[in-house]
N, C-alpha and C. Protein backbone atom coordinates (compact mmCIF):
# COMPACT_ATOMS: atom_id res chain seq x y z
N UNK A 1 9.32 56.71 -1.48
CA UNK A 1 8.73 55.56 -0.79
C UNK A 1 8.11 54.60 -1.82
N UNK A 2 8.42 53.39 -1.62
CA UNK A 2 7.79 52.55 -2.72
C UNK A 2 6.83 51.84 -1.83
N UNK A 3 5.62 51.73 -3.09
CA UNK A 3 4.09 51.05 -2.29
C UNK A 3 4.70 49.45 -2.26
N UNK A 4 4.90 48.65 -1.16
CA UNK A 4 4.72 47.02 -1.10
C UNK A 4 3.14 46.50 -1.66
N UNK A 5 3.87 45.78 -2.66
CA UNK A 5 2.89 45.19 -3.53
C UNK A 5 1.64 43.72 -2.20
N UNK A 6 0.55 44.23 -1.96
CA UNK A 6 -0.37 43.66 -1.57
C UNK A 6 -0.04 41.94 -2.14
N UNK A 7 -0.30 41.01 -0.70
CA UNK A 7 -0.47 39.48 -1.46
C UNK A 7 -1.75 39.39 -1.55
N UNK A 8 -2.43 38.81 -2.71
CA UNK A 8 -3.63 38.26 -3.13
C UNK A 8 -3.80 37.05 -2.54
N UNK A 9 -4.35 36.83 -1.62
CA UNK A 9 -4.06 35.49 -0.37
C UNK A 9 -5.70 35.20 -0.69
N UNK A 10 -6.39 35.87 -0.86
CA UNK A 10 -7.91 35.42 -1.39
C UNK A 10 -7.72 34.69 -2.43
N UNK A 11 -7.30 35.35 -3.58
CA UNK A 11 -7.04 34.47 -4.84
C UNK A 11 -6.44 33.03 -4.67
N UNK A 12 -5.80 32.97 -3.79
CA UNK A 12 -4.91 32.12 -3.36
C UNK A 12 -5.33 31.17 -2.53
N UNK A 13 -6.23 31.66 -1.59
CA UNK A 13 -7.23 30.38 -1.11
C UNK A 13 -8.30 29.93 -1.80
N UNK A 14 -8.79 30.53 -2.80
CA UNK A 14 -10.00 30.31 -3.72
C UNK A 14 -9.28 28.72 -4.51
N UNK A 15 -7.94 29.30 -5.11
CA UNK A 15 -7.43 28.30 -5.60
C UNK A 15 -7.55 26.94 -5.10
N UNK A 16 -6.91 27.36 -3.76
CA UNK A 16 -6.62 25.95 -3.19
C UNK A 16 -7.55 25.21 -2.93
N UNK A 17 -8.40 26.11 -2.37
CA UNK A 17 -9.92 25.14 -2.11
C UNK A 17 -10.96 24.76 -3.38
N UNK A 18 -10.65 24.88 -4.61
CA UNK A 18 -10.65 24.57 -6.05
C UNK A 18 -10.15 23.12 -6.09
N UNK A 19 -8.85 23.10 -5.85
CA UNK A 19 -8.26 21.87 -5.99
C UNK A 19 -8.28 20.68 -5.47
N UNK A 20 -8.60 21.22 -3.93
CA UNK A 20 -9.05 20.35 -3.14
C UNK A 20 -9.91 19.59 -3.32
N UNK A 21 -11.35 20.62 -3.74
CA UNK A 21 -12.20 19.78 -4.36
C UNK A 21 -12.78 18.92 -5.51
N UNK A 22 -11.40 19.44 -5.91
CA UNK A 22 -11.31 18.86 -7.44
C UNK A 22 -10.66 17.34 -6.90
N UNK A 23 -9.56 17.49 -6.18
CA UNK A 23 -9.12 16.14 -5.66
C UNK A 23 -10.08 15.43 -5.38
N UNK A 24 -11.08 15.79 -4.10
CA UNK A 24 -11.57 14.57 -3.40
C UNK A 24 -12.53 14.31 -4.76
N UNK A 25 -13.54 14.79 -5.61
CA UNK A 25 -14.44 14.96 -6.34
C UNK A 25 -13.62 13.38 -7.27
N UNK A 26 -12.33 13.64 -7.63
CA UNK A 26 -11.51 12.83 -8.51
C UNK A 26 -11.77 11.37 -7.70
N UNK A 27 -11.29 11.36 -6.20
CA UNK A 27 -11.20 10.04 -5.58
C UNK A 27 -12.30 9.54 -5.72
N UNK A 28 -13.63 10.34 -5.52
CA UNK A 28 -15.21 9.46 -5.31
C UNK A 28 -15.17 9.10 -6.67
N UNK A 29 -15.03 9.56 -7.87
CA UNK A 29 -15.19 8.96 -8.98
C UNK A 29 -14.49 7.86 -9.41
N UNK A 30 -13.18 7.44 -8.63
CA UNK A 30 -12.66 6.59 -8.84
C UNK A 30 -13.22 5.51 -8.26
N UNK A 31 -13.46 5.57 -6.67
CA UNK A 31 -14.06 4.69 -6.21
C UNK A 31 -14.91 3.90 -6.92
N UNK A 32 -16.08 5.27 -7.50
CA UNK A 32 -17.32 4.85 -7.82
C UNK A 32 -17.18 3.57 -9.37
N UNK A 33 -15.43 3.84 -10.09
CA UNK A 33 -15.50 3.14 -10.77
C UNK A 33 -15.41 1.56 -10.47
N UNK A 34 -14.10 2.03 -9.41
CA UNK A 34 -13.63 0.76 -8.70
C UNK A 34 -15.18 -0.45 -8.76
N UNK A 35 -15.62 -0.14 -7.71
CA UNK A 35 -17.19 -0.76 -7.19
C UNK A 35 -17.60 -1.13 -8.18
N UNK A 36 -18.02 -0.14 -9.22
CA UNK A 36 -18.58 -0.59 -10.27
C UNK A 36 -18.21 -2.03 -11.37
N UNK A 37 -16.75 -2.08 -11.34
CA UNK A 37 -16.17 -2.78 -12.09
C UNK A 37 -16.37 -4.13 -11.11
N UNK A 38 -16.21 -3.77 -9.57
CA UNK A 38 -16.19 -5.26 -8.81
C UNK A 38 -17.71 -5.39 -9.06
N UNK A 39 -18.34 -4.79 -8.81
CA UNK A 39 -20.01 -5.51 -9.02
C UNK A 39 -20.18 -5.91 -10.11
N UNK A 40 -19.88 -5.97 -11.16
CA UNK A 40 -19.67 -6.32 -12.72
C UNK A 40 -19.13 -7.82 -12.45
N UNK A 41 -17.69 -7.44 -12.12
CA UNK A 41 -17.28 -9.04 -12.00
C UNK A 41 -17.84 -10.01 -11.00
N UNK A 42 -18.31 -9.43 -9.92
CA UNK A 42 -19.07 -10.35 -9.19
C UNK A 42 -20.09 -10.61 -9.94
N UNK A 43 -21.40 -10.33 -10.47
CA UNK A 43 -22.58 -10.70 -11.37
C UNK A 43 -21.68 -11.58 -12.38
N UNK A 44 -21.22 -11.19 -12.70
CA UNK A 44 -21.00 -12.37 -13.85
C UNK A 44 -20.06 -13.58 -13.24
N UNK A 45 -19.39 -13.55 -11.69
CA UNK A 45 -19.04 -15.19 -11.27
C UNK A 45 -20.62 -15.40 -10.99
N UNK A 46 -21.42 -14.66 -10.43
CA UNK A 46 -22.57 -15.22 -9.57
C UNK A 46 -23.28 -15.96 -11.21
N UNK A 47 -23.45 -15.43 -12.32
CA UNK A 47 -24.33 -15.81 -13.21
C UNK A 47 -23.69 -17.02 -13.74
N UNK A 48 -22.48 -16.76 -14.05
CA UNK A 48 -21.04 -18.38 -14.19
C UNK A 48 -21.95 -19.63 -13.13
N UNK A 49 -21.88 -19.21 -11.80
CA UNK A 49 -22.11 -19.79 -11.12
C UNK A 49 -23.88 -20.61 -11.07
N UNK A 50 -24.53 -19.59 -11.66
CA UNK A 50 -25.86 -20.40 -11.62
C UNK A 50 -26.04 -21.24 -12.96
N UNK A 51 -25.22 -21.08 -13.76
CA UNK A 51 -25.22 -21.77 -15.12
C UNK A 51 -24.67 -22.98 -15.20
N UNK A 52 -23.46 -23.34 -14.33
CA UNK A 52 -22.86 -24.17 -14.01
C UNK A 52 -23.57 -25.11 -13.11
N UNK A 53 -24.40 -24.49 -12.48
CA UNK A 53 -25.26 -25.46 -11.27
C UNK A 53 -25.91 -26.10 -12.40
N UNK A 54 -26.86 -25.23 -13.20
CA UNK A 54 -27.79 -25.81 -13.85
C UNK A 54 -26.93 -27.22 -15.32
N UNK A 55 -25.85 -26.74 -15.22
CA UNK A 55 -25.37 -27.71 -16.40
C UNK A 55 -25.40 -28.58 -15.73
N UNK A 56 -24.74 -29.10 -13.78
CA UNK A 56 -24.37 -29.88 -13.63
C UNK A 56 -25.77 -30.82 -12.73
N UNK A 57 -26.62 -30.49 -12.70
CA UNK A 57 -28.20 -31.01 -12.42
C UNK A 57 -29.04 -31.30 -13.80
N UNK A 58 -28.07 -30.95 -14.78
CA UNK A 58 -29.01 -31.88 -15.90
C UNK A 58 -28.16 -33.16 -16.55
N UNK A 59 -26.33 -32.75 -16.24
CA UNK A 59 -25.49 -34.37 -15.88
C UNK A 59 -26.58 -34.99 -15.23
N UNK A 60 -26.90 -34.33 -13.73
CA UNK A 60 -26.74 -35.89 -12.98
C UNK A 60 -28.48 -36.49 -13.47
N UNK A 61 -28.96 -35.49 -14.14
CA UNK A 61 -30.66 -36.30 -14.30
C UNK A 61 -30.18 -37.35 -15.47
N UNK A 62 -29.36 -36.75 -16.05
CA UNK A 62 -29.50 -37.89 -17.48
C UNK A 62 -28.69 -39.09 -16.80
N UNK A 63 -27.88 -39.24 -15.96
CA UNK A 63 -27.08 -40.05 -15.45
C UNK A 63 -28.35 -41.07 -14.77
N UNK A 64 -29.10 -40.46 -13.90
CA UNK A 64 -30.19 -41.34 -13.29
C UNK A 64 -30.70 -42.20 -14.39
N UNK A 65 -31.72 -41.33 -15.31
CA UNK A 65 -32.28 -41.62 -16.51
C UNK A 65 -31.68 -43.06 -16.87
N UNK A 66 -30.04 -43.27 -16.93
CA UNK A 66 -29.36 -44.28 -17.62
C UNK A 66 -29.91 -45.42 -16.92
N UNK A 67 -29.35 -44.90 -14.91
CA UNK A 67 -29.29 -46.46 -14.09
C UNK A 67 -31.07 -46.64 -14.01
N UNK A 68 -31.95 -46.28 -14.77
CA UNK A 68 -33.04 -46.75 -13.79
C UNK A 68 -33.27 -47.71 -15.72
């Protein structure tokens, strides 16, 4: 009689649920880069943007300055 070799189905779910969490663990970090990189580029249109205001409110003072 030969012994049937036992499946290690523990080992085998340990794995999987390893990976799994290795997956989702992978996606949040991506996200977290994603976001990161858009909040980056947003601050710097928003700071573009307040620099530009300010260049173009010291045009129009010197422009007054001229007609008065």
């Amino acid at each position: 009689k030969i012994k049937k070799k036992k499946h290690n189905n523990k080992k085998k779910k340990k794995k999987i649920i390893k990976n799994e969490q290795k997956k989702i663990k992978q996606k949040k970090e991506m996200t977290i880069r994603k976001n990161r990189s858009n909040t980056q580029q947003h601050d710097k249109k928003h700071i573009k943007k307040k620099i530009d205001k300010i260049r173009t409110s010291k045009k129009k003072t010197k422009k007054e300055k001229k007609k008065q």
